[in-house]
N, C-alpha and C. Protein backbone atom coordinates (compact mmCIF):
# COMPACT_ATOMS: atom_id res chain seq x y z
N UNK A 1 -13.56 10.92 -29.72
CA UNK A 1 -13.80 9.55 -29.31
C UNK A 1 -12.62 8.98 -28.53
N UNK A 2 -11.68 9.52 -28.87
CA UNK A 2 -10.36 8.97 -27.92
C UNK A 2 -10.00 9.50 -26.57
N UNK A 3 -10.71 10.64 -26.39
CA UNK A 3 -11.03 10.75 -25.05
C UNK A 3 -12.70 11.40 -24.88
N UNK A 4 -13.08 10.32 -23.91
CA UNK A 4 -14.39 10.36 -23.77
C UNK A 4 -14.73 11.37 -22.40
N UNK A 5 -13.75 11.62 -21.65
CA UNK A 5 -14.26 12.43 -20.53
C UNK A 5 -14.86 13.68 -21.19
N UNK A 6 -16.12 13.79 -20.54
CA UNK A 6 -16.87 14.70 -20.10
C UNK A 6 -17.01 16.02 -19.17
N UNK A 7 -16.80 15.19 -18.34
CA UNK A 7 -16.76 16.47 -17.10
C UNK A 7 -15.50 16.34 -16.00
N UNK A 8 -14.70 17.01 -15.54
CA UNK A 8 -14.01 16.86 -14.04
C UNK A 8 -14.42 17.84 -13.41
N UNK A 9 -14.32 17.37 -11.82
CA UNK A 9 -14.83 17.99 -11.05
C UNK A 9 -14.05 17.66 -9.01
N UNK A 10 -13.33 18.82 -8.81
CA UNK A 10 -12.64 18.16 -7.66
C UNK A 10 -13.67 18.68 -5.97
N UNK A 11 -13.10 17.80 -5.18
CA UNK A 11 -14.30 18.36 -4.16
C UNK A 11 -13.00 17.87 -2.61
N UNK A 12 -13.94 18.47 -1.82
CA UNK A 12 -13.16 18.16 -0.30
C UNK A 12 -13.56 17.65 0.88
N UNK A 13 -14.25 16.49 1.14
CA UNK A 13 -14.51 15.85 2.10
C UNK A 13 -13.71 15.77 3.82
N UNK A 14 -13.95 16.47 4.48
CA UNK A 14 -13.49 16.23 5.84
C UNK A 14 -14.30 14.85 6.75
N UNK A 15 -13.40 13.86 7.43
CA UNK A 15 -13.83 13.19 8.20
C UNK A 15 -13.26 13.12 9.80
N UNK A 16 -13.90 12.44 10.56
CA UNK A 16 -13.34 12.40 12.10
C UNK A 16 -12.77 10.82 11.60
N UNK A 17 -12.02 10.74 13.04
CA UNK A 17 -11.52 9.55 13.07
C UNK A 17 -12.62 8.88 13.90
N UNK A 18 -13.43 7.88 12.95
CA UNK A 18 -14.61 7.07 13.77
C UNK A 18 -14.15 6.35 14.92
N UNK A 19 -14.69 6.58 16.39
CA UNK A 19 -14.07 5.93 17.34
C UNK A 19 -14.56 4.31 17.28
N UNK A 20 -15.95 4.41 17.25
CA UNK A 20 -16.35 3.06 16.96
C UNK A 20 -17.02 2.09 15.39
N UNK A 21 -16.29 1.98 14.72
CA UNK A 21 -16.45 1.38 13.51
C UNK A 21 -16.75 0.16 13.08
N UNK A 22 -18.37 -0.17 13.25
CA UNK A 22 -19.02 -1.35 13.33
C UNK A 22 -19.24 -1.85 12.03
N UNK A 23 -19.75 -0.88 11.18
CA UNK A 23 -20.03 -0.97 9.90
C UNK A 23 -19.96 0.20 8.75
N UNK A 24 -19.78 0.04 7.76
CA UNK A 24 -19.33 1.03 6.41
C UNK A 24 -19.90 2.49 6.63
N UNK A 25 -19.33 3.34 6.67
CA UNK A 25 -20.18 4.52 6.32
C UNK A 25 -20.20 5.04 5.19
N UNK A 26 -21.07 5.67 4.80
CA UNK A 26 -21.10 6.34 3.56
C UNK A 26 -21.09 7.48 3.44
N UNK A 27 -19.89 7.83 2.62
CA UNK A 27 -19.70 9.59 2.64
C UNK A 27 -19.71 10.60 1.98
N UNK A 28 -19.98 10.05 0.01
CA UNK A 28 -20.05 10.73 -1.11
C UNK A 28 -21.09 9.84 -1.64
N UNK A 29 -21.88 10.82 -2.41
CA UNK A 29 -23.52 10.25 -3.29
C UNK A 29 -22.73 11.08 -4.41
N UNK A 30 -22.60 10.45 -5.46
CA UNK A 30 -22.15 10.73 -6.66
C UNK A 30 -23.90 10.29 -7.52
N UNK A 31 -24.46 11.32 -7.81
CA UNK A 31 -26.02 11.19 -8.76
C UNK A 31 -25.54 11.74 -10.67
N UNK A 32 -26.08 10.45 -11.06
CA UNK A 32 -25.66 10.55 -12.68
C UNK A 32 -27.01 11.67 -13.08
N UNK A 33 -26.76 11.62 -14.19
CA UNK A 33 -27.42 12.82 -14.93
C UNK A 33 -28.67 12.00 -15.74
N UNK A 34 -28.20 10.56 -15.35
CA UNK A 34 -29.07 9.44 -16.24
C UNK A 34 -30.36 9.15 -15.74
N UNK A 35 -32.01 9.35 -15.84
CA UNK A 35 -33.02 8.54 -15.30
C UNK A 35 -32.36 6.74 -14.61
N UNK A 36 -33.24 6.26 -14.03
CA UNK A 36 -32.94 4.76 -13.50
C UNK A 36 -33.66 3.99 -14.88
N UNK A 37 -34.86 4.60 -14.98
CA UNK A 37 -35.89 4.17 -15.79
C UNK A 37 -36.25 5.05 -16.95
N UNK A 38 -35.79 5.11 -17.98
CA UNK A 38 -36.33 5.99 -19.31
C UNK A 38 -36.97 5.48 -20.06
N UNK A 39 -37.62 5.56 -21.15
CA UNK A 39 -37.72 4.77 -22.51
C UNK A 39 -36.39 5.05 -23.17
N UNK A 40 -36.13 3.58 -24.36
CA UNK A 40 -35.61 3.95 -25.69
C UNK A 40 -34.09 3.41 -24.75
N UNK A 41 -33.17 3.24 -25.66
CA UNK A 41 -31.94 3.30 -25.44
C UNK A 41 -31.32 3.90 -23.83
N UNK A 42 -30.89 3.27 -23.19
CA UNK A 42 -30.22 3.57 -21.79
C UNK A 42 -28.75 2.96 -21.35
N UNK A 43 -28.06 4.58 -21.46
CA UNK A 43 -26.69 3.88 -21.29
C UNK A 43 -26.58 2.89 -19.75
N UNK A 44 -25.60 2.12 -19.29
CA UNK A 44 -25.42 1.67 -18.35
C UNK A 44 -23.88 2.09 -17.60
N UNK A 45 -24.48 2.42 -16.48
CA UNK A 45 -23.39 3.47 -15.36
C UNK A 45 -22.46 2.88 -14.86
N UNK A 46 -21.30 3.09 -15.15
CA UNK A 46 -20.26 1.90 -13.97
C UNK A 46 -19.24 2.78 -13.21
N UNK A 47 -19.25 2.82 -12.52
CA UNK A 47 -19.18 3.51 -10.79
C UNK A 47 -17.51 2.90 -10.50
N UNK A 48 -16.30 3.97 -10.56
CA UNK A 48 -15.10 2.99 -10.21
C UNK A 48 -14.37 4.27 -9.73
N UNK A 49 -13.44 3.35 -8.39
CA UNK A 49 -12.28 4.10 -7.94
C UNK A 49 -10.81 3.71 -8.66
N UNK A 50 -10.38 5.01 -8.95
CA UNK A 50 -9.12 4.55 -10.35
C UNK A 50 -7.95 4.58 -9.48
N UNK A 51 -7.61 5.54 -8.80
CA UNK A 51 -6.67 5.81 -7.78
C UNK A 51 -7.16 5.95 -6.44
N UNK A 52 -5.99 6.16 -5.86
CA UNK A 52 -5.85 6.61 -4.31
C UNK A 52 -6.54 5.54 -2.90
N UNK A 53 -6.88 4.62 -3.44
CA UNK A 53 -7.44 4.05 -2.39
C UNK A 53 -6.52 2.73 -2.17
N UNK A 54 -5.16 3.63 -1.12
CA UNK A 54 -3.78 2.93 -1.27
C UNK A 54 -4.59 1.56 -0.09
N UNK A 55 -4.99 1.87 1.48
CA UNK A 55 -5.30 1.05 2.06
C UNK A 55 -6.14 0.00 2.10
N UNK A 56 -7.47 0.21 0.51
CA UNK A 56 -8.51 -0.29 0.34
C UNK A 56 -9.39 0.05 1.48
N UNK A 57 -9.56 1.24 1.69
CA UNK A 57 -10.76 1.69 3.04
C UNK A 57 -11.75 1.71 2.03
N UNK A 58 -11.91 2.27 0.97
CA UNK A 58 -12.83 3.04 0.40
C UNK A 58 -13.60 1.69 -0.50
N UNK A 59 -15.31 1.59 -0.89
CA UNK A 59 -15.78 1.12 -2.03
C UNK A 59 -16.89 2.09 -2.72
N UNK A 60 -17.14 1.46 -3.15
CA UNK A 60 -18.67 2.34 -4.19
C UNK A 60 -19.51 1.44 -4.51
N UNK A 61 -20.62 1.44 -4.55
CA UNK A 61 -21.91 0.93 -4.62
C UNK A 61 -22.77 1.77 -5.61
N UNK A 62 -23.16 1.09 -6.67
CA UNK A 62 -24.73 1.62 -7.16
C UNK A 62 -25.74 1.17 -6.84
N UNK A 63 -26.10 2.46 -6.94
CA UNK A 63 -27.67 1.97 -6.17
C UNK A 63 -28.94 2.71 -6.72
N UNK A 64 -30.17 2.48 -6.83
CA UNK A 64 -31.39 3.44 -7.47
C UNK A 64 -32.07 4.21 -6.24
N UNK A 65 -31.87 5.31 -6.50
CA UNK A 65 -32.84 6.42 -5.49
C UNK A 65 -33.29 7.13 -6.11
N UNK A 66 -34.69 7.15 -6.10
CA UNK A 66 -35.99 8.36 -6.46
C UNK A 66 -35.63 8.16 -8.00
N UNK A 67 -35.37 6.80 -8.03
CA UNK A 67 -36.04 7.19 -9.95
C UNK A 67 -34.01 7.20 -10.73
N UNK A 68 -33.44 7.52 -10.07
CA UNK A 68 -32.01 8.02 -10.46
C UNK A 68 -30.95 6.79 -10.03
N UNK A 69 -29.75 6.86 -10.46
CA UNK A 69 -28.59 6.09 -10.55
C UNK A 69 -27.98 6.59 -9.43
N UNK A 70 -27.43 6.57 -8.44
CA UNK A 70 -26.42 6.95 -7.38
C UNK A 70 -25.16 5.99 -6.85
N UNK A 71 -24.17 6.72 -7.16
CA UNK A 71 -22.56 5.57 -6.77
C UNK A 71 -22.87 5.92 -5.67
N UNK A 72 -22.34 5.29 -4.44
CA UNK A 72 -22.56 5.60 -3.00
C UNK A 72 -20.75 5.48 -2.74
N UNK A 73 -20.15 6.37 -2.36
CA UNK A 73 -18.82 5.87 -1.92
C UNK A 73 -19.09 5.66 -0.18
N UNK A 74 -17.72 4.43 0.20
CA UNK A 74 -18.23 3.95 1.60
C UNK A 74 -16.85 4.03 2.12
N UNK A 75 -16.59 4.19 3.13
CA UNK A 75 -15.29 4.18 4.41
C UNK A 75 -15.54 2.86 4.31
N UNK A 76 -15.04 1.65 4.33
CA UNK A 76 -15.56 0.46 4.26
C UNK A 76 -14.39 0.13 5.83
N UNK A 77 -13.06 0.53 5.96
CA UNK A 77 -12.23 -0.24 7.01
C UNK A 77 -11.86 1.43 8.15
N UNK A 78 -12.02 0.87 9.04
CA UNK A 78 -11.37 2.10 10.36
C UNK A 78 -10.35 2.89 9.69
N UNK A 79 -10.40 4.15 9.49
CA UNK A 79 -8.94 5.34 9.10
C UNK A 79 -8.55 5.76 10.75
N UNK A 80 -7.75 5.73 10.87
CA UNK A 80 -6.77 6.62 12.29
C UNK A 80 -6.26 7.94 11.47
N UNK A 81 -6.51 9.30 11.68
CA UNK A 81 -5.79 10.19 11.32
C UNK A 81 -4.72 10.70 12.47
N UNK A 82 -3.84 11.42 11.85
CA UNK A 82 -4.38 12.37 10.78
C UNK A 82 -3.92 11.45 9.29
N UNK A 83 -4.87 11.47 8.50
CA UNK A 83 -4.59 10.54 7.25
C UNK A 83 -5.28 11.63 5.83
N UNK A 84 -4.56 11.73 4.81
CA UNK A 84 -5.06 12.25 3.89
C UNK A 84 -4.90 11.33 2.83
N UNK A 85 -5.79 11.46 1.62
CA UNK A 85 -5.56 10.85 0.11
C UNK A 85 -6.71 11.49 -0.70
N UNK A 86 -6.28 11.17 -1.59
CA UNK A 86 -7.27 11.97 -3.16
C UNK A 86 -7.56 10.81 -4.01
N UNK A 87 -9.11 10.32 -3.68
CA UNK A 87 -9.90 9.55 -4.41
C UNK A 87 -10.46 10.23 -5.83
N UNK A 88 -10.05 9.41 -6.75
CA UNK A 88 -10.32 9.84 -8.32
C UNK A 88 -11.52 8.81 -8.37
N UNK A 89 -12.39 9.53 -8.59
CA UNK A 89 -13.33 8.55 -8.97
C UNK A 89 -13.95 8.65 -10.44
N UNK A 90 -14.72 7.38 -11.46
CA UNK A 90 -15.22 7.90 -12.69
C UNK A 90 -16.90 7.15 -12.62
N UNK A 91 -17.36 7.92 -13.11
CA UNK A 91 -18.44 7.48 -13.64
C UNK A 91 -18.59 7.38 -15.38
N UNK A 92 -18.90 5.90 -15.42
CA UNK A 92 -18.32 5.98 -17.02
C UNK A 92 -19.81 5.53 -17.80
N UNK A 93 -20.72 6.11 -18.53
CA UNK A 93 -21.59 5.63 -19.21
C UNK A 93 -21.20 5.00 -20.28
N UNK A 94 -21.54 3.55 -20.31
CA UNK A 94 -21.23 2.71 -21.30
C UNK A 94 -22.99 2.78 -22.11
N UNK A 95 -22.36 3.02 -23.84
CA UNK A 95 -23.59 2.02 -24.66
C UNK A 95 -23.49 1.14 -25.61
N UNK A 96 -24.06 0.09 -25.97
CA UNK A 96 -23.54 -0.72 -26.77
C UNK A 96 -21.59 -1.17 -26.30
N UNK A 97 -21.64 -1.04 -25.28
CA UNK A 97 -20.69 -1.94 -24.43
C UNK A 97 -18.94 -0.86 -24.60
N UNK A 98 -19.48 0.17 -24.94
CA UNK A 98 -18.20 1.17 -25.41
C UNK A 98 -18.80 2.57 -24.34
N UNK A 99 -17.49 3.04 -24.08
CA UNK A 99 -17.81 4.17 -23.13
C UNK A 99 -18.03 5.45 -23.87
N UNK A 100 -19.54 5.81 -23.55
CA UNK A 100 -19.51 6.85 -24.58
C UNK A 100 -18.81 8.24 -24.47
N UNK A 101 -19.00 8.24 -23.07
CA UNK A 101 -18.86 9.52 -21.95
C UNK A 101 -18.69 9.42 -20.74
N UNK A 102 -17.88 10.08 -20.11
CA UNK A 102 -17.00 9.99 -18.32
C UNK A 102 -16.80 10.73 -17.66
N UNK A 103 -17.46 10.83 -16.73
CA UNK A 103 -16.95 12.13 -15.53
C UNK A 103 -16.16 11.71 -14.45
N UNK A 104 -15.10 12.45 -14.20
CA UNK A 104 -14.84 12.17 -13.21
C UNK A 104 -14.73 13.43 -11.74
N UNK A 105 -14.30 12.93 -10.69
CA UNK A 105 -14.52 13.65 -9.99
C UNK A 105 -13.42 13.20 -8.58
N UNK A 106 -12.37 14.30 -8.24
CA UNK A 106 -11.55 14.07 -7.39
C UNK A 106 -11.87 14.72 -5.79
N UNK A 107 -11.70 13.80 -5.18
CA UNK A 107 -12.17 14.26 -3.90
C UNK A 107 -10.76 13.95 -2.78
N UNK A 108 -10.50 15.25 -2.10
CA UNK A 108 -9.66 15.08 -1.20
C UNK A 108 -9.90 14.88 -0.06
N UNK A 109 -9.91 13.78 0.46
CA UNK A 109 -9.96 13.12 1.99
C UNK A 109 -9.32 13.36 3.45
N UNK A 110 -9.40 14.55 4.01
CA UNK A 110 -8.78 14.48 4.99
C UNK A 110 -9.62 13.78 6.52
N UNK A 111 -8.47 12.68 7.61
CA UNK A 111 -9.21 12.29 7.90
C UNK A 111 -8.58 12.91 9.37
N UNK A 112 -9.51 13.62 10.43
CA UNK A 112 -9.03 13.93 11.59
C UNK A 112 -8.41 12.95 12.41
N UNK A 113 -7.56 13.34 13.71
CA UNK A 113 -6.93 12.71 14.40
C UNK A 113 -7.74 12.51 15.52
N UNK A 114 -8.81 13.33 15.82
CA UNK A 114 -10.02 13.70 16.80
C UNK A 114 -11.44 12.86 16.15
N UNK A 115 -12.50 12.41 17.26
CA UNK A 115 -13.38 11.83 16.80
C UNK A 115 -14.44 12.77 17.10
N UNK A 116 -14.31 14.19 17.26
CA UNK A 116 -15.14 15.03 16.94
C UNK A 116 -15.16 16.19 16.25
């Protein structure tokens, strides 16, 4: 009970340097293991960046697709590379308002200096 993580899991995202950056992109779908809609008892998902998001480029969004829970992570501000950082992200199922269980999942960001 005193540590609730569940799962880690690290990953590697490559990006270009967006030449024209009008609006957020989205670049990691983090999908829980949870239905959107079950019967009976349903934990509730909370979607957070713990580290690394020194510039505040990055957010996360939940959102319901096909029935399922999905964090959406977003480029939210212009990166110029070459830029790297390592987003820790958790997905924490809360029930009865206590975290039962947590995954997290580290993703290393490299962002090109090229916009192709």
């Amino acid at each position: 009970m005193t540590d609730p993580v569940h799962t880690i899991s690290h990953t590697v995202i490559s990006l270009p340097t967006f030449r024209e950056f009008s609006r957020p992109e989205e670049i990691i779908f983090l999908r829980a293991i949870t239905p959107a809609y079950s019967p009976g008892p349903q934990p509730d998902i909370i979607f957070h960046i713990t580290e690394g998001n020194l510039r505040e480029s990055f957010d996360i969004q939940k959102r319901y697709v096909d029935g399922m829970i999905v964090g959406v992570v977003r480029q939210v501000k212009p990166i110029v590379g070459p830029f790297h950082a390592v987003l820790k992200l958790e997905m924490n199922y809360v029930v009865g308002g206590v975290v039962s269980h947590r995954n997290i999942v580290n993703v290393n960001i490299f962002v090109s200096e090229f916009w192709f």
